[in-house]
Protein backbone atom coordinates (compact mmCIF):
# COMPACT_ATOMS: atom_id res chain seq x y z
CA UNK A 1 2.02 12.57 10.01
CA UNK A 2 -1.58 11.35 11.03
CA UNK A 3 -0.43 11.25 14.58
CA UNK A 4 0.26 14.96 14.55
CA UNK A 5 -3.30 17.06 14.41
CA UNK A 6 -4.18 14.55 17.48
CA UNK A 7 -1.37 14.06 19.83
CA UNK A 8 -2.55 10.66 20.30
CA UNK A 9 0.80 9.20 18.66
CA UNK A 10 0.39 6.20 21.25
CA UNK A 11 -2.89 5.46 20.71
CA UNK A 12 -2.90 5.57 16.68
CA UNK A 13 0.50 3.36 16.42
CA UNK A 14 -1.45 0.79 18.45
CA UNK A 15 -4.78 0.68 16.68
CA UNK A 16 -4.33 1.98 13.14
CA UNK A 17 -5.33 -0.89 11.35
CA UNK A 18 -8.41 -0.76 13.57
CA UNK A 19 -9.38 3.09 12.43
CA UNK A 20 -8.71 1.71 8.66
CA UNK A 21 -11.09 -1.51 8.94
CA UNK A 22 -13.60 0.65 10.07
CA UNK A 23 -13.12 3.54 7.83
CA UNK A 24 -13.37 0.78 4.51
CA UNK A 25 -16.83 0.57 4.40
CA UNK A 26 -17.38 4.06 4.23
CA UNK A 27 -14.93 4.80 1.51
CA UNK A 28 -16.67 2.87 -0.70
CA UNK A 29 -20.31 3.97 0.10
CA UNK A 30 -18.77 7.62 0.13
CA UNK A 31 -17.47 7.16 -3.68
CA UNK A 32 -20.29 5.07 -5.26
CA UNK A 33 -22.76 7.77 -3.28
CA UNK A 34 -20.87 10.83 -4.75
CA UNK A 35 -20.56 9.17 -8.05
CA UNK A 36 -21.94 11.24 -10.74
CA UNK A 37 -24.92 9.78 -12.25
CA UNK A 38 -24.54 10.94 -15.43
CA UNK A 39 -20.74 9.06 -15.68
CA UNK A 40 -20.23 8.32 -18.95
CA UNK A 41 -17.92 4.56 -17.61
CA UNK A 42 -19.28 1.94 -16.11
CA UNK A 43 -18.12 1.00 -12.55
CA UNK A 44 -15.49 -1.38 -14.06
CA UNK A 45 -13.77 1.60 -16.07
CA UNK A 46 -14.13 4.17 -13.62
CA UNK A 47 -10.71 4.94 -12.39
CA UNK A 48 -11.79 6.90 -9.15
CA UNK A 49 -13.92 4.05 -7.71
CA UNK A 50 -10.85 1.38 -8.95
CA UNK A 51 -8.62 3.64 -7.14
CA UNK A 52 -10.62 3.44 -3.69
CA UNK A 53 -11.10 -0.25 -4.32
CA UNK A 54 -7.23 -0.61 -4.37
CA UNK A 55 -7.18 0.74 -1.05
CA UNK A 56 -10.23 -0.83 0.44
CA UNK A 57 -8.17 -4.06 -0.62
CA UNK A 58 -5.22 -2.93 1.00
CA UNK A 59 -6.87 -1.96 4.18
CA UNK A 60 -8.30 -5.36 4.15
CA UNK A 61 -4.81 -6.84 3.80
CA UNK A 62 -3.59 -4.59 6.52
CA UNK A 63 -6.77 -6.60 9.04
CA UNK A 64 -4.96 -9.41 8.23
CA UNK A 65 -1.19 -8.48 8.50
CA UNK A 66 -1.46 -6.36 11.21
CA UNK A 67 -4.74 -7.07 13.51
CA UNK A 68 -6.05 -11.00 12.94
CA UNK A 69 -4.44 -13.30 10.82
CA UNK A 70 -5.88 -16.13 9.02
CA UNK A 71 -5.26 -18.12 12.82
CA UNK A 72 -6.73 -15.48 14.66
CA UNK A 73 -3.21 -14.72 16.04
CA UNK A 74 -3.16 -10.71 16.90
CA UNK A 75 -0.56 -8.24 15.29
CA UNK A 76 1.26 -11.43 13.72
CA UNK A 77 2.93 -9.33 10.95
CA UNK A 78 5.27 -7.65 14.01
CA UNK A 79 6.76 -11.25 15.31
CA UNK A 80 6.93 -12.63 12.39
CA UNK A 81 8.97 -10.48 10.53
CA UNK A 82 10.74 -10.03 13.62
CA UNK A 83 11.31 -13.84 14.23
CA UNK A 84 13.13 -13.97 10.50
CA UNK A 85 15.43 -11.31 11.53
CA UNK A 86 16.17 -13.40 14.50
CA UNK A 87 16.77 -16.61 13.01
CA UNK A 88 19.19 -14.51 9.92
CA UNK A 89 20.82 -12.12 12.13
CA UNK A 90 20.75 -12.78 15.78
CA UNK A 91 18.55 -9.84 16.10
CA UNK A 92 17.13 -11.15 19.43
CA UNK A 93 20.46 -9.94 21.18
CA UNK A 94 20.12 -6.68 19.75
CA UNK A 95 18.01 -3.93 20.86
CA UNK A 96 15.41 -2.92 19.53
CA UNK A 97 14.35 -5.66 16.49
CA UNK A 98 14.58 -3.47 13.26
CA UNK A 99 10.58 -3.83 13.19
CA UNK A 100 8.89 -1.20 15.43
CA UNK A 101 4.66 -0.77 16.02
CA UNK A 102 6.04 2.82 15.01
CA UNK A 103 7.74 1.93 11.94
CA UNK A 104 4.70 -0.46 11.12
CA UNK A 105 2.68 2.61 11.49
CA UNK A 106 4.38 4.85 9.10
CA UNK A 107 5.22 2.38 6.55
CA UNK A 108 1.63 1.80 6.36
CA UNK A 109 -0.24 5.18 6.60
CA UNK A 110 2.58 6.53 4.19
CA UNK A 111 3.29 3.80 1.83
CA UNK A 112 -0.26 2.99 1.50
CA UNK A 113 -3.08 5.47 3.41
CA UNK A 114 -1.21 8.77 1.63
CA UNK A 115 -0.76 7.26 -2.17
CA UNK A 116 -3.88 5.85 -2.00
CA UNK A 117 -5.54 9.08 -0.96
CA UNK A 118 -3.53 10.66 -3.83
CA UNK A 119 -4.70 8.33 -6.12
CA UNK A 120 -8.38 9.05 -5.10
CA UNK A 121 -7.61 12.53 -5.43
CA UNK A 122 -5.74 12.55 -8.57
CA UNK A 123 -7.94 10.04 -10.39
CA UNK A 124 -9.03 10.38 -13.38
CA UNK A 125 -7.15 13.25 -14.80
CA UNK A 126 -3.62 12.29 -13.54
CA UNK A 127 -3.62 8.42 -13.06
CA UNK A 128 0.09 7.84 -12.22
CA UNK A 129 -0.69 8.07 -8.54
CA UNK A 130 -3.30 5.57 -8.78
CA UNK A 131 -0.40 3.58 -10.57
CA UNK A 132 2.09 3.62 -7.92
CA UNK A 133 -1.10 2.26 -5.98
CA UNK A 134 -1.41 -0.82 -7.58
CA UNK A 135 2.21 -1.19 -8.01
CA UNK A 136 2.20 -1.21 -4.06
CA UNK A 137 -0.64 -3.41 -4.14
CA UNK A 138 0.81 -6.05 -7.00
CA UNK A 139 4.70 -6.09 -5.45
CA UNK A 140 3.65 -6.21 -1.68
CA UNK A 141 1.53 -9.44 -3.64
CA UNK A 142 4.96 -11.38 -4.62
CA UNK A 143 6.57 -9.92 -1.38
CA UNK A 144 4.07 -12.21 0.76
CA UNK A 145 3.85 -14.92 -2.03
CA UNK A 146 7.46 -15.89 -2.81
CA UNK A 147 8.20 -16.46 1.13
CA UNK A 148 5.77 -18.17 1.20
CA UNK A 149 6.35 -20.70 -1.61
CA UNK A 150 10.48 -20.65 -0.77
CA UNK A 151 9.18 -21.68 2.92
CA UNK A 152 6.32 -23.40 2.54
CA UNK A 153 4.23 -22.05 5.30
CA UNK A 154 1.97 -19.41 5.60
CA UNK A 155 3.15 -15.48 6.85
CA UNK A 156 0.12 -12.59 7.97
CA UNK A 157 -1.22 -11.35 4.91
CA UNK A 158 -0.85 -14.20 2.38
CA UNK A 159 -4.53 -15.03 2.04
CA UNK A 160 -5.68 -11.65 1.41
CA UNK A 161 -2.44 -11.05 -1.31
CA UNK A 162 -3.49 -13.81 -3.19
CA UNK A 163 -7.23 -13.09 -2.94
CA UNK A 164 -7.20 -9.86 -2.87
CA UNK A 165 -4.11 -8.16 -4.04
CA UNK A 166 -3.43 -10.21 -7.57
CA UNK A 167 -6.80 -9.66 -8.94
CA UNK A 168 -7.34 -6.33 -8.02
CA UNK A 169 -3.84 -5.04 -9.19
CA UNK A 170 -3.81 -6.86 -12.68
CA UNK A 171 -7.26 -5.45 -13.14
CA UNK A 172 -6.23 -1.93 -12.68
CA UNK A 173 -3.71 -2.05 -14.72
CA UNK A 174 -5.41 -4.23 -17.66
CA UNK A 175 -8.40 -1.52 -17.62
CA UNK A 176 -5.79 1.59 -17.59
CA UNK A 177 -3.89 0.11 -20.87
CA UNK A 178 -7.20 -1.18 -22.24
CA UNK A 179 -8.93 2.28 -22.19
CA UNK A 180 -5.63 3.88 -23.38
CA UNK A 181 -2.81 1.94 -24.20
CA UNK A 182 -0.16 4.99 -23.85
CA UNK A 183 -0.32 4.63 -20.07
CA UNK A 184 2.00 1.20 -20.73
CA UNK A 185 4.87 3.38 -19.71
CA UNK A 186 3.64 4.97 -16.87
CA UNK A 187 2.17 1.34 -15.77
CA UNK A 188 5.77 -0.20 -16.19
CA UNK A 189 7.61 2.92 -14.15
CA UNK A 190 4.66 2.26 -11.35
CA UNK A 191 6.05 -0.83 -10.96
CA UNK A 192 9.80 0.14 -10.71
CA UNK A 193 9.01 2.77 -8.03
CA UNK A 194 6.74 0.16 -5.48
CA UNK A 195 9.78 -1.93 -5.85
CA UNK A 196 11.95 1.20 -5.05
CA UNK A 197 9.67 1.82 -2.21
CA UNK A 198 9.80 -1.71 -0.89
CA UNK A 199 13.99 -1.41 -1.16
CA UNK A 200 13.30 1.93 1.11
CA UNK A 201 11.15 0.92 3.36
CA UNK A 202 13.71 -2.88 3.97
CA UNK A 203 16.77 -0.72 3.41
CA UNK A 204 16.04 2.23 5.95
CA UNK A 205 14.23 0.03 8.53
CA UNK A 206 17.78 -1.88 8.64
CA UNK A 207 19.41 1.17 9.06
CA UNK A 208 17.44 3.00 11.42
CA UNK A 209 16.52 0.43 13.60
CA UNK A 210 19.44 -2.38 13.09
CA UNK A 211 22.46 -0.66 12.36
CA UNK A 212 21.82 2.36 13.87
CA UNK A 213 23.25 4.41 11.48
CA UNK A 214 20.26 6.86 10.83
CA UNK A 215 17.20 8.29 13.48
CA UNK A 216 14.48 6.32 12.81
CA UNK A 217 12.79 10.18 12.21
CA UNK A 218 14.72 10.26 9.08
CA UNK A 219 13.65 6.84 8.07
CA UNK A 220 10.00 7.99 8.38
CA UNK A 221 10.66 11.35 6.48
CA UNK A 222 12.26 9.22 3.58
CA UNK A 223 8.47 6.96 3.32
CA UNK A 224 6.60 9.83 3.26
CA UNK A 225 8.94 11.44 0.39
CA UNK A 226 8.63 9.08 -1.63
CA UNK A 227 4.84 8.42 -0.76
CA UNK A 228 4.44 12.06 -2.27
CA UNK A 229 7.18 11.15 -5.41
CA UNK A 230 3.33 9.70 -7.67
CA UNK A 231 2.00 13.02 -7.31
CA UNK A 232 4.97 14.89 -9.26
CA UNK A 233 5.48 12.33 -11.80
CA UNK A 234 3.41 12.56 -15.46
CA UNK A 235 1.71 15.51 -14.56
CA UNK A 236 1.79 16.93 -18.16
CA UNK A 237 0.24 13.74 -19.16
CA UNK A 238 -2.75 15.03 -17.38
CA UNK A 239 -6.18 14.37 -18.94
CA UNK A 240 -8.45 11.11 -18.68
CA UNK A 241 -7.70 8.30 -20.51
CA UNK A 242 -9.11 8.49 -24.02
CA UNK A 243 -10.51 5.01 -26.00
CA UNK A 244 -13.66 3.07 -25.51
CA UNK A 245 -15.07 1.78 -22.39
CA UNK A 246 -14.06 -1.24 -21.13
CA UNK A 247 -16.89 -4.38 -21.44
């Protein structure tokens, strides 16, 4: 979907994560420099800039996944998920690997580049998309950690998920309930579609890309569905969060 306004489809799946490192500092200045002065929250209870900051984290996470890892090895993320399939399934005599630079590509400007931009949109009058955003950002968290832990070694991305990803996730949520505590629900469903969206994005890569059984076209189509699935959700619930400010 980014690809398409450019025709540079080549180009983009190779250097995405570049385009989003650079882009980071800019979000931010862009939000705090168009934030009204007159806002009646503080920075900490300001749902907009919270929703950036999730994806400025996740951007950051996608440096380290997907461009230099805590090593310095380059686009780790690709072998190494790659390498598990490998030692599981033989995938090595199989062509391709179920992970493609392509798939890597949608999964990430879907998944996470389009909700978060939702959320930034939506925020603060419809928050559920800025949910599903930290759902993404809290369950991608325990999808890096628990590896991890089971087999004791690091994978690309773990540093930034635990530095970046925990905090940053709870937080959002803790100052959404805080402010108003009715958003529990819609907190708790966030969290049941990220996992949904991490069974997708597993489920249809194996399907596309190791089975065969699907185009991998229709694999993408299916992430950026349900990347748009926030949007619809609670919209009656519109309004912003009512309550005190957060201290």
């Amino acid at each position: 979907m980014l690809w398409l306004p450019f025709g540079q489809y080549e180009f983009l799946v190779e250097h995405w994560m570049k385009i989003g490192t650079y882009a980071a500092p800019f979000l931010l200045f862009g939000v705090l420099a168009m934030r009204d002065q007159h806002a009646t929250r503080p920075l900490h209870a300001d749902f907009k800039v919270l929703s950036v900051g999730l994806l400025v984290a996740y951007i950051l996470h996608q440096y380290e996944e997907h461009w230099i890892d805590f090593f310095g090895n380059h686009y780790a993320f690709l072998g190494y998920i790659n390498g598990l399939f490998a030692r599981l399934g033989g995938c090595e005599a199989r062509s391709p690997c179920p992970l493609t630079p392509a798939a890597i590509f949608v999964i990430n400007t879907s998944l996470v580049w389009l909700v978060g931009v939702l959320a930034i949109w939506r925020a603060p009058s419809h928050l559920f998309p800025a949910l599903a955003m930290a759902g993404i950002v809290v369950v991608n968290a325990v999808a890096h950690i628990a590896p991890a832990v089971l087999r004791q070694e690091y994978n690309p991305g773990l540093l930034t998920a635990l530095v970046l990803f925990i905090p940053a996730g709870l937080f959002f949520y803790r100052q959404v309930v805080r402010v108003d505590a009715r958003y529990k629900k819609q907190a708790a469903i966030s969290v049941i579609w990220a996992v949904l969206a991490h069974v997708l994005m597993v489920g249809g890569m194996l399907l596309a890309n190791l089975l065969t059984l699907i185009p991998e076209s229709v694999y993408f189509l299916v992430l950026i569905a349900w990347s748009c699935v926030p949007l619809l959700l609670f919209r009656g619930t519109e309004g912003e969060p009512v309550g005190g400010c957060s201290q």
